[in-house]
N, C-alpha and C. Protein backbone atom coordinates (compact mmCIF):
# COMPACT_ATOMS: atom_id res chain seq x y z
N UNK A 1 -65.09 112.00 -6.97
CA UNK A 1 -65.51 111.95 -5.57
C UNK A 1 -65.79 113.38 -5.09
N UNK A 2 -66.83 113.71 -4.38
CA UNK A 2 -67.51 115.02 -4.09
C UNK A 2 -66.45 115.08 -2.54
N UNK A 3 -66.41 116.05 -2.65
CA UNK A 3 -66.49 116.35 -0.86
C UNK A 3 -65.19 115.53 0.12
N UNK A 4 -63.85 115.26 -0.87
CA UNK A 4 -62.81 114.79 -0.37
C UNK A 4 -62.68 115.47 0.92
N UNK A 5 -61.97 114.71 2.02
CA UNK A 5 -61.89 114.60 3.31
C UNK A 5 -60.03 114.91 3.19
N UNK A 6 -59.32 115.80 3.25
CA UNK A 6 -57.86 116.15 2.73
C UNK A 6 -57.69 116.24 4.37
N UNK A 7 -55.73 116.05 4.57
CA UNK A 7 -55.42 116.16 6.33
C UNK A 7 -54.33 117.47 5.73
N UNK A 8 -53.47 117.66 6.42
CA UNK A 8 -52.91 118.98 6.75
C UNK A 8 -51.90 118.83 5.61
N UNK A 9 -51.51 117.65 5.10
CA UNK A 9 -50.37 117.40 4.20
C UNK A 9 -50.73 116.54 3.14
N UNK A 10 -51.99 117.13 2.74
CA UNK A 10 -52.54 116.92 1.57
C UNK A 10 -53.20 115.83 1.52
N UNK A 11 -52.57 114.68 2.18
CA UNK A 11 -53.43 113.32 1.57
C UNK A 11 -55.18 113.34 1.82
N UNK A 12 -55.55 112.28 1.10
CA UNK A 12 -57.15 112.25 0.65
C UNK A 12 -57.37 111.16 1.72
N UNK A 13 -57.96 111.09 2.82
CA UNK A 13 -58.58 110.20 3.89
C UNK A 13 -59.64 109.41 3.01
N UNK A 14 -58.95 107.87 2.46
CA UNK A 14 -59.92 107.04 2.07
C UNK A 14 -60.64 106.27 3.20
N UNK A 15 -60.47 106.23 4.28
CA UNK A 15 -61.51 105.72 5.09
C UNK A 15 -61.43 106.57 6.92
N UNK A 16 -62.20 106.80 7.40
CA UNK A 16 -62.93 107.19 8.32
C UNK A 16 -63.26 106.66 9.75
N UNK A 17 -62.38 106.41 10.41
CA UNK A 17 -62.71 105.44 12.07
C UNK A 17 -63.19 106.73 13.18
N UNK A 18 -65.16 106.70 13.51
CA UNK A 18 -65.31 107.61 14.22
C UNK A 18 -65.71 107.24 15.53
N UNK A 19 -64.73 106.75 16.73
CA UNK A 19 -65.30 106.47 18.23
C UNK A 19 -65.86 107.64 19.08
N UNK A 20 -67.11 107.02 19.75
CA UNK A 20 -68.16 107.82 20.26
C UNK A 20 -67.54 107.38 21.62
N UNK A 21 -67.09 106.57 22.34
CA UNK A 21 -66.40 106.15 23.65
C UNK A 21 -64.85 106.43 23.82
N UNK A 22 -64.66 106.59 24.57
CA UNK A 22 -63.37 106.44 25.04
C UNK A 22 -62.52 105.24 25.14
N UNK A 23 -63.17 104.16 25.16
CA UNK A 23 -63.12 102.67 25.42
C UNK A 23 -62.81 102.50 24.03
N UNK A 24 -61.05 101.75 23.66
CA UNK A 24 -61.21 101.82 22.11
C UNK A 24 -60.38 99.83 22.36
N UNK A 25 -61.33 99.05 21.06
CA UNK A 25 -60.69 97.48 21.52
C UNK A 25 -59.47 97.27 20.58
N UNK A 26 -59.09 98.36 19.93
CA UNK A 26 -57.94 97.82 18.62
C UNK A 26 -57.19 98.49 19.42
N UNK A 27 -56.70 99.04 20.28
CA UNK A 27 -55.40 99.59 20.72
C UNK A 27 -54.43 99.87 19.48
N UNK A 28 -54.59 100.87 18.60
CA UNK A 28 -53.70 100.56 17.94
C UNK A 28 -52.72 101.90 17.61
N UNK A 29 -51.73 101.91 17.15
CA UNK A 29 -50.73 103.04 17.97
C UNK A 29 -51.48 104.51 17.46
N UNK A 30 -52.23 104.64 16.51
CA UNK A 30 -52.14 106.26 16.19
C UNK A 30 -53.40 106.73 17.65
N UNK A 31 -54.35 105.84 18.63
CA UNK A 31 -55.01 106.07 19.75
C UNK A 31 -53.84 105.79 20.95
N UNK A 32 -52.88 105.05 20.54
CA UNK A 32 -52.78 104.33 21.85
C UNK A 32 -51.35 104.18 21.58
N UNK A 33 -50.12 104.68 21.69
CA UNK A 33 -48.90 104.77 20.90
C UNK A 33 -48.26 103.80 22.32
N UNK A 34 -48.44 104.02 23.48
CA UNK A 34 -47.40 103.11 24.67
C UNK A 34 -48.36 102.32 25.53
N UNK A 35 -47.86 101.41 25.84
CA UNK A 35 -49.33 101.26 27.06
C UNK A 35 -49.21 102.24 28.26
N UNK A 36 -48.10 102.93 28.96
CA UNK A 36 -47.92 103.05 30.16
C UNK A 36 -48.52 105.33 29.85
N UNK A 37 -48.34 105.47 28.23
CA UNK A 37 -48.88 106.59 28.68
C UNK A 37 -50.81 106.54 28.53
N UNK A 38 -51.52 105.64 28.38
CA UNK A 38 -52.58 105.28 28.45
C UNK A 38 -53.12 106.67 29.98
N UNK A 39 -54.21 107.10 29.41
CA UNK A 39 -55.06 108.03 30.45
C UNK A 39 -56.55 107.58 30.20
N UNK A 40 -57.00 107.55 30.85
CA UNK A 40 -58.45 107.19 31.02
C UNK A 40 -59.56 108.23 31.09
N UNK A 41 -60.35 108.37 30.10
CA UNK A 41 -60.95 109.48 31.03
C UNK A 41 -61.86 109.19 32.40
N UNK A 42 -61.87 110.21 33.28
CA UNK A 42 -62.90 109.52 34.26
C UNK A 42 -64.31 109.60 34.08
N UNK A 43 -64.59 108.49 34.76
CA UNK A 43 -66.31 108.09 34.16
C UNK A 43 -67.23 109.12 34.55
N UNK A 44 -66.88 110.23 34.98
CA UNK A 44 -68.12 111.64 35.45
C UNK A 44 -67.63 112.50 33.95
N UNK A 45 -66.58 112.73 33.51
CA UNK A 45 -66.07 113.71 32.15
C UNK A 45 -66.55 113.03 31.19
N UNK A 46 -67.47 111.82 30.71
CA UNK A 46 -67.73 111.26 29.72
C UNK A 46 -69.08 111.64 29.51
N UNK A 47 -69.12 112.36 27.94
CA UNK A 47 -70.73 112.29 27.66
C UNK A 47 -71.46 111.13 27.57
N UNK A 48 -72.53 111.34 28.19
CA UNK A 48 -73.57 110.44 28.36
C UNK A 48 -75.31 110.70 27.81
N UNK A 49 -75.91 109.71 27.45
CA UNK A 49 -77.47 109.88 27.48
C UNK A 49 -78.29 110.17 28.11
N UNK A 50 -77.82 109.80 29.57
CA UNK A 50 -78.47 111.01 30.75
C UNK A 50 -78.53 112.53 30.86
């Protein structure tokens, strides 16, 4: 494999999850670890196509 993708403690990242939104539907803990510390960004700080 060319061009391994390694994290800080060596392991080899076999797969890749890249969100372009802030809006994520898997809630799942390594985005989203509590519900109550959930922050939103606000909808003017979000890049857009405009």
């Amino acid at each position: 494999m060319v061009g391994k993708l390694i994290d800080g403690k060596g392991r080899i990242a076999r797969k890749l999850r890249i969100s372009v939104t802030d809006r994520c539907n898997f809630a799942c803990l390594f985005c989203m670890p509590h519900k109550n510390e959930i922050r939103w960004i606000p909808q003017q700080d979000i890049l857009s196509f405009e």
